[in-house]
Protein backbone atom coordinates (compact mmCIF):
# COMPACT_ATOMS: atom_id res chain seq x y z
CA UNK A 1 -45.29 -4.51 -36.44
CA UNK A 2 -45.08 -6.78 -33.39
CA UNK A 3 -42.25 -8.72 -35.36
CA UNK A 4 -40.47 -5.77 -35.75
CA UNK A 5 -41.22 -4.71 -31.64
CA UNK A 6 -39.94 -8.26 -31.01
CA UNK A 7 -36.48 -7.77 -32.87
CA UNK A 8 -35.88 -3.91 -31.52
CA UNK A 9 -36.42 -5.66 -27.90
CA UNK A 10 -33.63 -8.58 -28.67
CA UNK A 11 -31.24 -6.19 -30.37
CA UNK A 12 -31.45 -4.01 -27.56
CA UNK A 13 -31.24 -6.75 -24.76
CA UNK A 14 -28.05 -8.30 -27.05
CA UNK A 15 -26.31 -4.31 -25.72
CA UNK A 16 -27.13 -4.63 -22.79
CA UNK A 17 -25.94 -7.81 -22.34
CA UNK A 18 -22.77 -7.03 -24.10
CA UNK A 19 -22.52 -3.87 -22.21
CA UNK A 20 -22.85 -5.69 -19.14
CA UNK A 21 -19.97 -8.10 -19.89
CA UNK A 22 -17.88 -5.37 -20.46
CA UNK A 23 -18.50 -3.76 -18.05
CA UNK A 24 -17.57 -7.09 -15.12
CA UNK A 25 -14.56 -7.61 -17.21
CA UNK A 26 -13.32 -4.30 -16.44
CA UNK A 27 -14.36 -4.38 -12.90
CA UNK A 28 -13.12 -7.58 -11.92
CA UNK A 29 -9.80 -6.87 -13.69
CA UNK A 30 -9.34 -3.25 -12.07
CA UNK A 31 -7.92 -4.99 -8.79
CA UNK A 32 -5.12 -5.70 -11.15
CA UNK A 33 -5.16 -2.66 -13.43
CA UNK A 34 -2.30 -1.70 -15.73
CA UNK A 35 -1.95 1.73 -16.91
CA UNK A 36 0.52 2.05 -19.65
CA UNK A 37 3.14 4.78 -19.11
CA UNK A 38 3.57 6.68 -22.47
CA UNK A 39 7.01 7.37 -23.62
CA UNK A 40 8.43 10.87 -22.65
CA UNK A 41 6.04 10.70 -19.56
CA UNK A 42 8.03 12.37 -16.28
CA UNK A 43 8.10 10.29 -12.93
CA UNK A 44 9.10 12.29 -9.37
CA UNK A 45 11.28 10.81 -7.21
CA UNK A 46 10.37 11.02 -3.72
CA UNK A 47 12.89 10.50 -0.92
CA UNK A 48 12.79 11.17 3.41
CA UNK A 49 15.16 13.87 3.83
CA UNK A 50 18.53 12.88 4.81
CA UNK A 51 19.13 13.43 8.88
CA UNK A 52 21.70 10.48 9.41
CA UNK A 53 18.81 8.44 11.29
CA UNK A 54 18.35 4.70 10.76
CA UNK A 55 15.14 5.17 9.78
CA UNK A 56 16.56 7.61 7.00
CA UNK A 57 19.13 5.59 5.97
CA UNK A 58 17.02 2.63 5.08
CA UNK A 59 13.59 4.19 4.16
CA UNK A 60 12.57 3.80 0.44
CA UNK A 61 12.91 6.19 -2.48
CA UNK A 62 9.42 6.39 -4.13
CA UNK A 63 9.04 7.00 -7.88
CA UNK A 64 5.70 8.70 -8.66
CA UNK A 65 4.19 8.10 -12.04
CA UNK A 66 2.19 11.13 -13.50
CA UNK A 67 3.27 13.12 -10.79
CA UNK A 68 1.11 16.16 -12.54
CA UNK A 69 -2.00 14.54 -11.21
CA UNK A 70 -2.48 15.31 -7.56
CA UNK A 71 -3.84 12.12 -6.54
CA UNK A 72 -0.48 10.54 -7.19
CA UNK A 73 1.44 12.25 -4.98
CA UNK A 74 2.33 10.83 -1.65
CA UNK A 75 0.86 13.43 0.66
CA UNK A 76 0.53 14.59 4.57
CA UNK A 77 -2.61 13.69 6.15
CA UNK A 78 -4.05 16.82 7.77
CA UNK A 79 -7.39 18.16 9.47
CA UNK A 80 -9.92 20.92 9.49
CA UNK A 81 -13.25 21.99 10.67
CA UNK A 82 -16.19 23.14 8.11
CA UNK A 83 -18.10 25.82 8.38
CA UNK A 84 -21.13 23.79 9.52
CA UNK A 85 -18.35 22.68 12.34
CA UNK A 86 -17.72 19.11 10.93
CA UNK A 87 -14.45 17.48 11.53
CA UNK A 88 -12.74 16.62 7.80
CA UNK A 89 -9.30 14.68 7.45
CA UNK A 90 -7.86 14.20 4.19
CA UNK A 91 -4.49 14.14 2.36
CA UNK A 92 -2.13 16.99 1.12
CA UNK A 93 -0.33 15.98 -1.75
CA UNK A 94 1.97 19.46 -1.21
CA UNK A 95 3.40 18.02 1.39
CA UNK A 96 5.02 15.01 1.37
CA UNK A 97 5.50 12.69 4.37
CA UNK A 98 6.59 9.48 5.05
CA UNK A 99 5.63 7.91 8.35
CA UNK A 100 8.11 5.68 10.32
CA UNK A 101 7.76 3.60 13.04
CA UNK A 102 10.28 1.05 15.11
CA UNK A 103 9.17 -2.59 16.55
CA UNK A 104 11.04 -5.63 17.78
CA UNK A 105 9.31 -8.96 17.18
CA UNK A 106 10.93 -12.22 17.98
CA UNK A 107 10.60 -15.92 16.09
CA UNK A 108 12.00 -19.25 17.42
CA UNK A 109 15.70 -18.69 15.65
CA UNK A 110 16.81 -14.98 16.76
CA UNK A 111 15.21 -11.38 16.83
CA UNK A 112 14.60 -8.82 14.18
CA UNK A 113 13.95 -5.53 13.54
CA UNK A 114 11.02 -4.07 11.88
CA UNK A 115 11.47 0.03 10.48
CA UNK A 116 7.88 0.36 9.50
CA UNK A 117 6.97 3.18 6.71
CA UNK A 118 3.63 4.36 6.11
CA UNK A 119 2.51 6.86 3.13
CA UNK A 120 -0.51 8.16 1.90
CA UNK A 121 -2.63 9.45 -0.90
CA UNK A 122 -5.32 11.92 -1.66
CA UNK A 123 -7.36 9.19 -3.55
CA UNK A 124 -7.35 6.49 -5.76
CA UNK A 125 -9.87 8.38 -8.31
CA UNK A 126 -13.11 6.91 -9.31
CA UNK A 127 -13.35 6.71 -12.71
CA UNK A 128 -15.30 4.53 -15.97
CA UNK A 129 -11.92 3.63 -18.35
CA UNK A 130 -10.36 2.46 -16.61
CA UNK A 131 -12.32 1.51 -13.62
CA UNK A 132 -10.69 1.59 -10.49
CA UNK A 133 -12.55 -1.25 -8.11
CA UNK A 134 -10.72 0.30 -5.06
CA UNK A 135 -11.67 4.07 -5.85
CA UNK A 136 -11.53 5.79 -2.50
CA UNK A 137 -10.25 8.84 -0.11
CA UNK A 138 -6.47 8.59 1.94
CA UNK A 139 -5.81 5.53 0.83
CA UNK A 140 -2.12 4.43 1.63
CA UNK A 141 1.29 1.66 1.31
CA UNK A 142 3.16 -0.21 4.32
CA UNK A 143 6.72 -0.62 3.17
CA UNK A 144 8.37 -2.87 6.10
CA UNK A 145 12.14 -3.54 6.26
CA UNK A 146 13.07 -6.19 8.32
CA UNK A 147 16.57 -6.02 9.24
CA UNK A 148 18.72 -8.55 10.76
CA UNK A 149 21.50 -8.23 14.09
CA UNK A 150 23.74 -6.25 11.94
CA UNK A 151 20.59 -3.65 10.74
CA UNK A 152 20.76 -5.36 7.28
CA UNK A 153 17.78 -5.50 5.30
CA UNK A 154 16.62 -9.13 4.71
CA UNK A 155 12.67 -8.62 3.55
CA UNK A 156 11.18 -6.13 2.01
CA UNK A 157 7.23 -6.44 2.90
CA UNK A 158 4.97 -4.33 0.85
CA UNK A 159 1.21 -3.87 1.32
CA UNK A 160 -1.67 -1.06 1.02
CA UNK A 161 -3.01 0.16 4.12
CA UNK A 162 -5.93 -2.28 3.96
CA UNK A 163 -4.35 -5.49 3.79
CA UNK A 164 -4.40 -5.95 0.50
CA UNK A 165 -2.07 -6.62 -2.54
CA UNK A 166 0.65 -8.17 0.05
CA UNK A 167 4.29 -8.43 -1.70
CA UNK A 168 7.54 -10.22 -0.02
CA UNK A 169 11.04 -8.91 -1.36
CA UNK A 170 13.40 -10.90 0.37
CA UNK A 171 17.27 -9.91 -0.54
CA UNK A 172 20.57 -11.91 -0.10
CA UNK A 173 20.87 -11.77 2.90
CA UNK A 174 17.84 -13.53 3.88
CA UNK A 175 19.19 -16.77 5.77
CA UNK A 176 18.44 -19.98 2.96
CA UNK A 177 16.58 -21.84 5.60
CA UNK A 178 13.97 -18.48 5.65
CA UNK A 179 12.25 -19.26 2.42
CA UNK A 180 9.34 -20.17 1.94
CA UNK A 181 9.43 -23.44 -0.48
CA UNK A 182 9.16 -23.19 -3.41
CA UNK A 183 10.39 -19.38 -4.08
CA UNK A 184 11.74 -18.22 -7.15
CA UNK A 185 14.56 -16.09 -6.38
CA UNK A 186 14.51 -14.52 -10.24
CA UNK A 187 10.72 -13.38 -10.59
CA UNK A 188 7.23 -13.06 -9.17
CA UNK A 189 3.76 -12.30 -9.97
CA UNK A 190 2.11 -10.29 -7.46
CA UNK A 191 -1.06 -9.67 -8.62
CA UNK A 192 -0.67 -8.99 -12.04
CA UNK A 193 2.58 -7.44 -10.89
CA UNK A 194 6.32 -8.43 -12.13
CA UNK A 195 8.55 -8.12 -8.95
CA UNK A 196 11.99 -9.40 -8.61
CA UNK A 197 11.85 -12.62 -6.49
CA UNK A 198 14.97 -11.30 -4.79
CA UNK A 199 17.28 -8.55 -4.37
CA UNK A 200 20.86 -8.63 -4.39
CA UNK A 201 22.67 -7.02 -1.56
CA UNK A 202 26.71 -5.98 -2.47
CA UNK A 203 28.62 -8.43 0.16
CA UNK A 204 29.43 -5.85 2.24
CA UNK A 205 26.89 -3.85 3.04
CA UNK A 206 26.76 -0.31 1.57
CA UNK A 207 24.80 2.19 3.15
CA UNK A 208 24.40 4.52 0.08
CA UNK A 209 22.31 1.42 -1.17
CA UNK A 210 18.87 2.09 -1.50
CA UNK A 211 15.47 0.60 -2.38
CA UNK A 212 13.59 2.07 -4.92
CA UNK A 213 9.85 1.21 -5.29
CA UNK A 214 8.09 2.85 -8.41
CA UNK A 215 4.34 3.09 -7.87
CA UNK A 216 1.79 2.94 -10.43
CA UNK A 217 -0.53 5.69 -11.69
CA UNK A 218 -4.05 5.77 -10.56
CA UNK A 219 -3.85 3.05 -8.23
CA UNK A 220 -0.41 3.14 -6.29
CA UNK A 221 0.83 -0.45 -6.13
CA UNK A 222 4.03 -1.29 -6.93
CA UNK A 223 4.94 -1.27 -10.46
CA UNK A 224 8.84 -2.05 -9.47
CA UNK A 225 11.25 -2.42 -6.57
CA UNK A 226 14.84 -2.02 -7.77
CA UNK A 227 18.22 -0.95 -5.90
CA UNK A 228 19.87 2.24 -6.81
CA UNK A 229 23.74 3.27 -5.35
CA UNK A 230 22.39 7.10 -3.87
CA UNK A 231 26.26 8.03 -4.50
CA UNK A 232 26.60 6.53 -8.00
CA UNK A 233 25.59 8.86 -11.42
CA UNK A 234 22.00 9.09 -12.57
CA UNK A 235 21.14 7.80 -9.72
CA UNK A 236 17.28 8.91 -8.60
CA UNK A 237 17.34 12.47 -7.15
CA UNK A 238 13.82 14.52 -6.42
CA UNK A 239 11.53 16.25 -3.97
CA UNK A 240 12.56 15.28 -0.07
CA UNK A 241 9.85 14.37 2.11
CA UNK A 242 9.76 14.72 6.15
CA UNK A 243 10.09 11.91 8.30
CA UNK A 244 7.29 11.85 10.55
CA UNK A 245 6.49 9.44 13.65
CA UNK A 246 3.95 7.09 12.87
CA UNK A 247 2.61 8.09 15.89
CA UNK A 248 1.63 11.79 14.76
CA UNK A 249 -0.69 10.25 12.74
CA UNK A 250 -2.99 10.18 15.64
CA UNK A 251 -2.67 13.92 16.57
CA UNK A 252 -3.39 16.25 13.84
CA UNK A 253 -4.22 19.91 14.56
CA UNK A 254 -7.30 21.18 13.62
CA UNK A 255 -7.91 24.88 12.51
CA UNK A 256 -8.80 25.72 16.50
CA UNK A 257 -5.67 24.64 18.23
CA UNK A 258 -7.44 21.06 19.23
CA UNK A 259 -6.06 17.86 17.85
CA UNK A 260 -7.81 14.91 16.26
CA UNK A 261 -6.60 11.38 15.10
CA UNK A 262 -6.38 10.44 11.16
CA UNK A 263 -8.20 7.10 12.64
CA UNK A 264 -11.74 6.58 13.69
CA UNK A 265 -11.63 6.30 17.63
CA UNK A 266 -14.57 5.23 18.67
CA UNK A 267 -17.76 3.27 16.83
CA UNK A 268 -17.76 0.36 14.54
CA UNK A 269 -15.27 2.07 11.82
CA UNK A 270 -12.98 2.65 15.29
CA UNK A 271 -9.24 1.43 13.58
CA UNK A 272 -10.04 2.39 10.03
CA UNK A 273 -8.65 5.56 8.56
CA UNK A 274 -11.49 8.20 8.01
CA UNK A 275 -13.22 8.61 4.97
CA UNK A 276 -11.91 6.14 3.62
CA UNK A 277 -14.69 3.63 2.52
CA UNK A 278 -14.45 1.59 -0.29
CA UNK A 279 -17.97 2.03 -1.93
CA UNK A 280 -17.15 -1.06 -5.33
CA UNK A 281 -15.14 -2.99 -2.99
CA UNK A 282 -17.78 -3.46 -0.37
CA UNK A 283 -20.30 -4.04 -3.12
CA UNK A 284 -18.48 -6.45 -5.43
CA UNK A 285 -16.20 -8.22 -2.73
CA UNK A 286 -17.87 -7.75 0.90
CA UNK A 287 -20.11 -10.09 0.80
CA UNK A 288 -17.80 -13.08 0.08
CA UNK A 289 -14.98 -11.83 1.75
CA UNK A 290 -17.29 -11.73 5.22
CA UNK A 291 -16.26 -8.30 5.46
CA UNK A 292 -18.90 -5.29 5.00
CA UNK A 293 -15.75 -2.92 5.38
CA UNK A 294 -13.36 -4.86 2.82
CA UNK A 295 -10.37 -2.90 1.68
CA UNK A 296 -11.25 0.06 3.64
CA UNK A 297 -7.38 1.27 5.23
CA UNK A 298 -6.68 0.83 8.58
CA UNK A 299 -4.73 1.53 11.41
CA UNK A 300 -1.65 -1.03 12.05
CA UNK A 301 -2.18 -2.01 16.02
CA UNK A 302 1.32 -3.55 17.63
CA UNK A 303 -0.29 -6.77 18.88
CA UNK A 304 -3.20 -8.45 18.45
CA UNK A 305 -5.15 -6.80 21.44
CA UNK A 306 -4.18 -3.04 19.89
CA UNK A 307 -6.52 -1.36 16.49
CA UNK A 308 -8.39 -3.98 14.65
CA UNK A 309 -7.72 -7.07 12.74
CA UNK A 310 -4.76 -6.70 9.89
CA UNK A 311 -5.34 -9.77 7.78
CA UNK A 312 -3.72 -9.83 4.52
CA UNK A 313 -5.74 -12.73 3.46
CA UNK A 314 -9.43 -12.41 1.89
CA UNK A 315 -9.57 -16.45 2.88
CA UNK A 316 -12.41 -15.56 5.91
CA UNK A 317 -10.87 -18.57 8.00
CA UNK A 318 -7.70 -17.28 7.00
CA UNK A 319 -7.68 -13.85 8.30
CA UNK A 320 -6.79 -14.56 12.31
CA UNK A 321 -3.36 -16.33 10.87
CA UNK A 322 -2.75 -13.88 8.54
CA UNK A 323 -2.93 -10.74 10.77
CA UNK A 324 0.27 -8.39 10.01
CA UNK A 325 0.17 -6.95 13.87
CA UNK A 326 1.33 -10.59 14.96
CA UNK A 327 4.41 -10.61 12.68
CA UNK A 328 6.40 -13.10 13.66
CA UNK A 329 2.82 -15.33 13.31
CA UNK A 330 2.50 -13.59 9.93
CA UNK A 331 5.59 -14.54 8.70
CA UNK A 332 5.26 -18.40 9.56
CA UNK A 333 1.67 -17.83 8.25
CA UNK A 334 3.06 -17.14 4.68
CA UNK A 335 5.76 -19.58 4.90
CA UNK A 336 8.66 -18.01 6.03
CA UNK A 337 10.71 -19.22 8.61
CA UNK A 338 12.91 -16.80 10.24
């Protein structure tokens, strides 16, 4: 009888064992999750509505996988009160918005131009198979577009609104000198990722020429970044979404006339988007990381004395260098020199 106790106890820790090891496999890989589109499946195109702005003209064309699933929908963040008279702040995917913003920075060679987009999501949904590790509320994407003297895009810089999962497009026009060494101007892995190293720019520059970043279900990074001709056939047409000031982002309207900010604004969350803590994240990657808050999104302060710290790199005596609200020291950070 014990014998038999004995085995039932070994068979059954050999599960949970196993189940365990499944179980980190699929946690540790979610950060780099790939969800396999089936054939037939329909995308949306999203793109800012067409006003004749510069900030139109070069603002990306989004292409939503699953689109019939809320969560994948780039939303407007919006406010209400509840009926116990609790402040909420989440994001309506029924409204699409993309969020713009202009700033100057300046490097050692010449001055740029950054057009800064910012969209957001409902959620990236919590779920077993496949498990998302960075499940959480409003979660959003930074597209920046650097452009040269002649308003030319020459980088492409993608990242989620918590630092992390950092991609540089550079396209021909970036100067040769700029690049980081080595770069591989054909293809890149970005975090499980297959981006093109580089994008190829016509000559002359064509202002119908547009990026086109297709985001992945579930989890909203970048799947692909590709350049469509807006005027040429079969070219990607959809829903419009409103260009907003990034700056409206701190004054939503509540249900009684009064207005509130999307970001925390006071207390040690103050900078961070609200609601949006990242329970697995904090659990499996705060505590070596040096960051109890890890991969929660945050507000993108225009130097380093404005909003918190932006780093894009988990390295803890890496972050100061790699903060995105010093761009210019960003840039050098990551080994461009423009």
């Amino acid at each position: 009888m014990k014998k038999h106790r004995c085995l039932t106890l070994v068979c059954c820790l050999k599960k949970l064992c196993l189940l365990l090891i499944v179980l980190s496999l699929g946690i540790f890989a979610s950060c780099a999750a790939r969800n396999t589109i089936r054939p037939g499946t329909d995308t949306l195109t999203i793109s800012a509505k067409a006003d004749g702005t510069l900030q139109a003209k070069r603002s990306p064309v989004f292409v939503i996988e699953h689109p019939e699933e809320p969560y994948n929908l780039i939303g407007m963040p919006r406010a209400w009160v509840t009926e116990d008279l609790t402040e909420r702040v989440g994001v309506d995917p029924g409204h699409p918005t993309i969020y713009y913003e202009a700033r100057n920075f300046q490097t050692p060679r010449s001055s740029y131009r950054n057009l800064i987009f910012r969209v957001h999501f409902e959620k990236v949904p919590l779920k077993l198979f496949p498990f998302y590790l960075v499940a959480g509320k409003n979660v959003g994407l930074f597209v920046v577009v650097t452009l040269d003297a002649k308003d030319r895009p020459i980088l492409y810089t993608l990242v989620h609104t918590c630092g992390c999962y950092l991609a540089f497009i550079p396209t021909s026009y970036m100067p040769e000198y700029a690049f980081p060494q080595p770069w591989n101007k054909s293809r890149q892995k970005v975090y499980s990722e297959d981006l093109p190293g580089m994008l190829k720019y016509p000559q002359h520059f064509d202002e119908r020429t547009r990026l086109v970043i297709t985001l992945r279900h579930g989890t909203h990074r970048v799947k692909d970044v590709r350049l469509y001709d807006m005027a040429a056939p079969g070219s990607p047409h959809g829903s419009t979404a409103a260009l907003s000031p990034m700056e409206s982002l701190e004054t939503l309207c509540l249900d009684d006339g009064r207005f509130t900010s999307f970001f925390e604004t006071s207390g040690p969350r103050k900078g961070y988007v609200k609601s949006s803590t990242k329970i697995w994240e904090r659990l499996f990657m705060g505590w070596w990381a040096f960051d109890w808050r890890v991969g929660e999104d945050k507000k993108l302060g225009k130097n380093r004395d404005d909003a918190i710290l932006f780093y894009t790199s988990l390295t803890p005596w890496k972050k100061d260098a790699s903060d995105m609200r010093d761009f210019s020291t960003f840039l050098k950070f990551w080994g461009w020199n423009l």
